[in-house]
C-alpha atoms as a PDB file:
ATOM      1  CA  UNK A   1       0.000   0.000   0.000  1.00  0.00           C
ATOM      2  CA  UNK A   2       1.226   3.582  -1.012  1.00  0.00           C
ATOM      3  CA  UNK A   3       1.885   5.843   2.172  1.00  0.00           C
ATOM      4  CA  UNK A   4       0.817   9.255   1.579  1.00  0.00           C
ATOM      5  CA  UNK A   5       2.107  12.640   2.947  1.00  0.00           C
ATOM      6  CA  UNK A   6       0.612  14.110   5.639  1.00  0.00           C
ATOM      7  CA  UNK A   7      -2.871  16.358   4.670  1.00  0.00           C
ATOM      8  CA  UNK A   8      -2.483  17.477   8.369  1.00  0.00           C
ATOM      9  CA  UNK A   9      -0.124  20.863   8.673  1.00  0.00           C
ATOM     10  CA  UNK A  10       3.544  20.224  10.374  1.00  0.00           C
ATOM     11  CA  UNK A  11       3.579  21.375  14.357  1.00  0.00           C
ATOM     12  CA  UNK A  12       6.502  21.028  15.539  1.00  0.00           C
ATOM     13  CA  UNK A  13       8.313  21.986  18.358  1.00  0.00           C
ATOM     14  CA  UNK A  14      11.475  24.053  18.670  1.00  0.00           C
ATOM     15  CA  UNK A  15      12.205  21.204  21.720  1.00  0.00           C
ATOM     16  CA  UNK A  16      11.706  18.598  19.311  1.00  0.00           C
ATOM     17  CA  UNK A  17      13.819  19.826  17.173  1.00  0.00           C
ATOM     18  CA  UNK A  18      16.558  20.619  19.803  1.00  0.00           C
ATOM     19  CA  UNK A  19      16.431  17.131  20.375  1.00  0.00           C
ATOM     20  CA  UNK A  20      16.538  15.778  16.705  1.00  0.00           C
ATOM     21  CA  UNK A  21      19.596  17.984  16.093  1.00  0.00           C
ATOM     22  CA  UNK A  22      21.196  16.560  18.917  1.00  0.00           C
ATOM     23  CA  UNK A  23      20.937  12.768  17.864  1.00  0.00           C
ATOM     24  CA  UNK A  24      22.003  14.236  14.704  1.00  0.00           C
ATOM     25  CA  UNK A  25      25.215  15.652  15.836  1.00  0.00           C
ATOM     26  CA  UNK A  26      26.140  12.934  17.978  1.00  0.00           C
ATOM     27  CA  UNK A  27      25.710  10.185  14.940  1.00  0.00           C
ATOM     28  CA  UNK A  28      26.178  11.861  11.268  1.00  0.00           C
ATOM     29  CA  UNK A  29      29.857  10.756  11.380  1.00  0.00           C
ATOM     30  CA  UNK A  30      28.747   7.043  12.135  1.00  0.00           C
ATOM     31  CA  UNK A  31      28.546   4.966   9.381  1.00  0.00           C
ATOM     32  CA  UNK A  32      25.328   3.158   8.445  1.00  0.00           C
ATOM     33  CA  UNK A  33      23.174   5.369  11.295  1.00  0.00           C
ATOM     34  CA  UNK A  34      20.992   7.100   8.904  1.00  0.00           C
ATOM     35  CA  UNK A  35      17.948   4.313   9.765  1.00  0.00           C
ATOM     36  CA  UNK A  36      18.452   4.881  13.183  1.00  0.00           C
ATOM     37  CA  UNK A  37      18.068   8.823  13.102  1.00  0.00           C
ATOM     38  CA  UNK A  38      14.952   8.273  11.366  1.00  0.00           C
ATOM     39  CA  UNK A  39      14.014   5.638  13.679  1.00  0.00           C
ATOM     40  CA  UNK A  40      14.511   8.288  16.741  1.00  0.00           C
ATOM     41  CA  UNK A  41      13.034  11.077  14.886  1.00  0.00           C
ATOM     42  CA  UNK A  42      10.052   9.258  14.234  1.00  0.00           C
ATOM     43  CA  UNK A  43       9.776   8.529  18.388  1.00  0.00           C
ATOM     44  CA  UNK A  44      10.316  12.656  18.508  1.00  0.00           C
ATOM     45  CA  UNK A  45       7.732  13.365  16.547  1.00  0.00           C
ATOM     46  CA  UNK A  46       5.218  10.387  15.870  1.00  0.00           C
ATOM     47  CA  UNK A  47       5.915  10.583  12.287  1.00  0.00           C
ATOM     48  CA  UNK A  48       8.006  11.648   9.420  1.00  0.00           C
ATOM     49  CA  UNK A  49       6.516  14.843   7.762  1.00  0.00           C
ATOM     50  CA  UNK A  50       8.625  16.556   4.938  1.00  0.00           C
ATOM     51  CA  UNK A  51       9.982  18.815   7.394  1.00  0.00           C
ATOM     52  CA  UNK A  52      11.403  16.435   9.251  1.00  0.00           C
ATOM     53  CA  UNK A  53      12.953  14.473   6.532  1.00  0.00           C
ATOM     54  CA  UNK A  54      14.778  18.115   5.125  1.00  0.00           C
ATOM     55  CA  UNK A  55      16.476  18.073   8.326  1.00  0.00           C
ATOM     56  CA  UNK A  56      17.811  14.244   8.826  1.00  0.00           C
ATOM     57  CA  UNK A  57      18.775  15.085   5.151  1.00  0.00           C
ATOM     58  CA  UNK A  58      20.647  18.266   5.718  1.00  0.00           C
ATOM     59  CA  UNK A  59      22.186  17.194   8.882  1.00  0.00           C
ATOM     60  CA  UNK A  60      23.047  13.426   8.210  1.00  0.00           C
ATOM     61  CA  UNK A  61      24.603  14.790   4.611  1.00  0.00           C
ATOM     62  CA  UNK A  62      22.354  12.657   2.235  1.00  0.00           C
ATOM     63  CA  UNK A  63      19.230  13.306  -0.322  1.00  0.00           C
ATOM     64  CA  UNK A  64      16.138  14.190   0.757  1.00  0.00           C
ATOM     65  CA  UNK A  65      14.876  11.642  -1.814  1.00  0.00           C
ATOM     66  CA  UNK A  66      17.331   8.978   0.047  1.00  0.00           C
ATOM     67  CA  UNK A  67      15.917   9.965   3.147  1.00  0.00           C
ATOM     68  CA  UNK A  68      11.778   9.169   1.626  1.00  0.00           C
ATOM     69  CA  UNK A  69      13.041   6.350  -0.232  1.00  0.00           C
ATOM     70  CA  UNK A  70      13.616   4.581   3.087  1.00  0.00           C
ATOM     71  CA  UNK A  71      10.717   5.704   4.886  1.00  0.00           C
ATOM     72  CA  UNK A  72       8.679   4.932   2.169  1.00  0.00           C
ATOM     73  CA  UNK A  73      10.300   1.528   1.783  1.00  0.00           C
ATOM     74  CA  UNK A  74       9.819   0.359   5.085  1.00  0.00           C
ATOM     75  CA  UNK A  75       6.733  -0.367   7.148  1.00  0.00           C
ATOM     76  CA  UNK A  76       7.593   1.249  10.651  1.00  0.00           C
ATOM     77  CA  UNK A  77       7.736   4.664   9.237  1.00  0.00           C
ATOM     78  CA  UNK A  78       5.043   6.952   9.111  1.00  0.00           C
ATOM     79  CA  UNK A  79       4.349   9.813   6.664  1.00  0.00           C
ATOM     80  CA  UNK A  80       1.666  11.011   8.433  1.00  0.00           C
ATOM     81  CA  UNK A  81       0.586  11.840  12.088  1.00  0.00           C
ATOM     82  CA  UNK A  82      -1.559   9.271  14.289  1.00  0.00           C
ATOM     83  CA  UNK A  83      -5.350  10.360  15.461  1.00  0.00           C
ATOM     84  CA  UNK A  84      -6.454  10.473  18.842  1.00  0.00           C
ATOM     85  CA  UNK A  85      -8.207   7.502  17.719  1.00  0.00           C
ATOM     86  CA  UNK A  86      -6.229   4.959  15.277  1.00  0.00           C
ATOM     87  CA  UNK A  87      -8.588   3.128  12.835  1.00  0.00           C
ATOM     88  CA  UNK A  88      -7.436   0.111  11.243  1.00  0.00           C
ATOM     89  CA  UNK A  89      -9.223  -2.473   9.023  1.00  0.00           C
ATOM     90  CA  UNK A  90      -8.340  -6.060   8.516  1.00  0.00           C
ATOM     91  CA  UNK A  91      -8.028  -6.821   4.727  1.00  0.00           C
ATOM     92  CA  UNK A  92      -6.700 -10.230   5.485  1.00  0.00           C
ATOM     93  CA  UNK A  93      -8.648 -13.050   3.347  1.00  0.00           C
ATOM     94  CA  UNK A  94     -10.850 -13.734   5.754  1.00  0.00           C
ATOM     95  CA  UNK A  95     -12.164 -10.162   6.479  1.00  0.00           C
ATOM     96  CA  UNK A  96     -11.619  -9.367   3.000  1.00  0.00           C
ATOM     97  CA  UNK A  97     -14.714 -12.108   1.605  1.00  0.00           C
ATOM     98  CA  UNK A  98     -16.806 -11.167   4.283  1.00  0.00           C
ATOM     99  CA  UNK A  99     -16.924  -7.527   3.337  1.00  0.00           C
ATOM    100  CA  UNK A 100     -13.732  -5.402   5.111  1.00  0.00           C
ATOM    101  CA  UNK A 101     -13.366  -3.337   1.924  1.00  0.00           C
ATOM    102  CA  UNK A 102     -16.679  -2.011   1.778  1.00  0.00           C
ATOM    103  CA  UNK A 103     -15.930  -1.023   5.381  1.00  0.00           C
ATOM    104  CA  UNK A 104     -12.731   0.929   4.421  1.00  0.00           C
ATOM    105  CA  UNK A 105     -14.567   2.149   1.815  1.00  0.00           C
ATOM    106  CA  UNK A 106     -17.320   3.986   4.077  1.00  0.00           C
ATOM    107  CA  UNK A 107     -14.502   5.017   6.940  1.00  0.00           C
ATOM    108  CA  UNK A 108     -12.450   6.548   3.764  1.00  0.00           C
ATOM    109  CA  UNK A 109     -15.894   8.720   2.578  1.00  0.00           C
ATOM    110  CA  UNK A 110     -17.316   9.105   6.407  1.00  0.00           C
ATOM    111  CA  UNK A 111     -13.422  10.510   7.356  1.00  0.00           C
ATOM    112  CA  UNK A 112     -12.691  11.650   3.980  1.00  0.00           C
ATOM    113  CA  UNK A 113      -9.236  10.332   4.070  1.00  0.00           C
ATOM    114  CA  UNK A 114      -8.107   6.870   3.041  1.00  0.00           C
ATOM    115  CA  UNK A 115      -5.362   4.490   4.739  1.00  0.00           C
ATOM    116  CA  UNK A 116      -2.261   5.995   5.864  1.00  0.00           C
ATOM    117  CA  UNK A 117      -3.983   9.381   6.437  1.00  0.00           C
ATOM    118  CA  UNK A 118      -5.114  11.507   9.373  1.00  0.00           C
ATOM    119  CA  UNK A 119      -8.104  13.723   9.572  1.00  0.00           C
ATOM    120  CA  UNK A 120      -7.174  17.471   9.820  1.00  0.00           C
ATOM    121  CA  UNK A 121      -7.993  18.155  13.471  1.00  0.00           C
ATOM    122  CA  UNK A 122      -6.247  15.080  14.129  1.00  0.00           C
ATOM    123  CA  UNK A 123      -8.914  12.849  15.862  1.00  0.00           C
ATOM    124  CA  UNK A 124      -8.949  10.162  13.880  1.00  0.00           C
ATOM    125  CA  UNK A 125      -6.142   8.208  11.893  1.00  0.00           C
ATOM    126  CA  UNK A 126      -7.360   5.436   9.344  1.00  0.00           C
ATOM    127  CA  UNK A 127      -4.663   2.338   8.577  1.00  0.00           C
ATOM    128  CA  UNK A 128      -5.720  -1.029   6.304  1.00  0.00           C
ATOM    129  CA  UNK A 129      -3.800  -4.000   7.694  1.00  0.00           C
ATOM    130  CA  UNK A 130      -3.444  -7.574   6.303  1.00  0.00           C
ATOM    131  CA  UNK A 131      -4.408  -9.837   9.169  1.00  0.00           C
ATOM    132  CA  UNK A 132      -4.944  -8.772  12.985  1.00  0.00           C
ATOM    133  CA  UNK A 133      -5.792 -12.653  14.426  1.00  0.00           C
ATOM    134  CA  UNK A 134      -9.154 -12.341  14.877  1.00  0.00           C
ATOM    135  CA  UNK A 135     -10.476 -14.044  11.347  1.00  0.00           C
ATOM    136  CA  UNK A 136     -13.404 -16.020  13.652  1.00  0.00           C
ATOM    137  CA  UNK A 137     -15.175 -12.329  13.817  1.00  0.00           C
ATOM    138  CA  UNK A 138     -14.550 -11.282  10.129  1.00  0.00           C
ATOM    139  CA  UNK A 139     -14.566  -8.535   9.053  1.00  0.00           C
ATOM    140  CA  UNK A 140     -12.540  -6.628  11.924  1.00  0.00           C
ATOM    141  CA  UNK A 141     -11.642  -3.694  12.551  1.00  0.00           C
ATOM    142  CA  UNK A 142     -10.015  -1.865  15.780  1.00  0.00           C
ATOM    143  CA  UNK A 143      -9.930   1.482  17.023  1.00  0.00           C
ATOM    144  CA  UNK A 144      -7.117   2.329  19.128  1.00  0.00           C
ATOM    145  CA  UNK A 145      -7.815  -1.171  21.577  1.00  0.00           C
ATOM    146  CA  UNK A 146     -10.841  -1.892  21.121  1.00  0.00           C
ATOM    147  CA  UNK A 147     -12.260  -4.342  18.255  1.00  0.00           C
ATOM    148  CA  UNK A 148     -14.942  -4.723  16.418  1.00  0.00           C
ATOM    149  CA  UNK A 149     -16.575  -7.771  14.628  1.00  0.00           C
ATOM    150  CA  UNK A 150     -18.914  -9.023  12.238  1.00  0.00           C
ATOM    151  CA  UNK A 151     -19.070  -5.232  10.738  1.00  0.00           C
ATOM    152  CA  UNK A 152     -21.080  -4.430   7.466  1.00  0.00           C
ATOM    153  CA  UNK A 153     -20.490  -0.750   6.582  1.00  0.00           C
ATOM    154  CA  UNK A 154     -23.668   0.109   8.044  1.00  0.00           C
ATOM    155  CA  UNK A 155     -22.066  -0.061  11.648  1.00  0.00           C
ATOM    156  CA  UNK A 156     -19.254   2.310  10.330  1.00  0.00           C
ATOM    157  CA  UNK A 157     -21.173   5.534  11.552  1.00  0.00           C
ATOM    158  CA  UNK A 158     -22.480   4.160  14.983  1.00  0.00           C
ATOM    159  CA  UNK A 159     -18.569   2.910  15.678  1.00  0.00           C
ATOM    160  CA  UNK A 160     -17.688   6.628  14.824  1.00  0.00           C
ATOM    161  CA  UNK A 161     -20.128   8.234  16.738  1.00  0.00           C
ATOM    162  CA  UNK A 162     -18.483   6.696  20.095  1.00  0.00           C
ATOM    163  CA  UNK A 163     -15.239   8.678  19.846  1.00  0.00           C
ATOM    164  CA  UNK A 164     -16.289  11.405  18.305  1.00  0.00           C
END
């Protein structure tokens, strides 16, 4: 699945970025610690915005593009911020014949953002994920702990309604 840039605007702190700078300094001569930086920025700041990326970049002496290829390439990066509330829907086989994509369809149109995003006043965060263990109660989907099975799209709204 293609991760997206964030939709939500960049808010960072000058403390966060204190600290980023820091990790920077104390690693850009150390060979092969690019992933790490990135792995500690992304505990900084949740996620890897543009912004972000510009200054492992700059400080760490690569591409910008280098920098997005990896956190594009890899799956514990994050383009975009989390929501108060993290959606994610199973599209494993067994949630995916009983209906899980018609589910992700109505969060995408009811949220009007689709997998990887984050609504703009950052409440909610929608994710699609291949398999969560809990194929007995396709189709699943959780938000933040709490799960939810046997959904048809028409429960989408009701599900919503609790955290909103």
């Amino acid at each position: 699945m293609k991760k997206r840039a964030s939709t939500v605007p960049f808010r960072g702190t000058p403390e966060q970025e204190a600290k980023l700078k820091a990790i920077i300094n104390e690693k850009k001569h150390v060979e092969g610690s690019l992933m790490q930086v990135m792995q500690d920025a992304q505990e900084i700041y949740g996620y890897l915005p543009l912004e972000v990326q510009s200054m492992i970049a700059e400080g760490m002496g690569v591409s910008v593009e280098e920098v997005y290829g990896i956190a594009t390439f890899y799956a514990q990066f994050a383009l975009s911020p989390k929501g108060d509330h993290q959606i994610s829907v199973c599209l494993g086989t067994a949630c995916y014949v009983k209906g899980s994509q018609q589910i992700l369809d109505r969060l995408t149109e009811v949220l009007k953002i689709g997998p990887g995003e984050c609504t703009p006043d950052g409440k909610f965060s929608l994710e699609a994920c291949r398999c969560i263990g809990a194929c007995g109660l396709a189709p699943v989907m959780t938000v933040g702990e709490d799960v939810y099975g046997r959904l048809t799209a028409n429960d989408v709204d009701t599900i919503l309604a609790k955290y909103a």
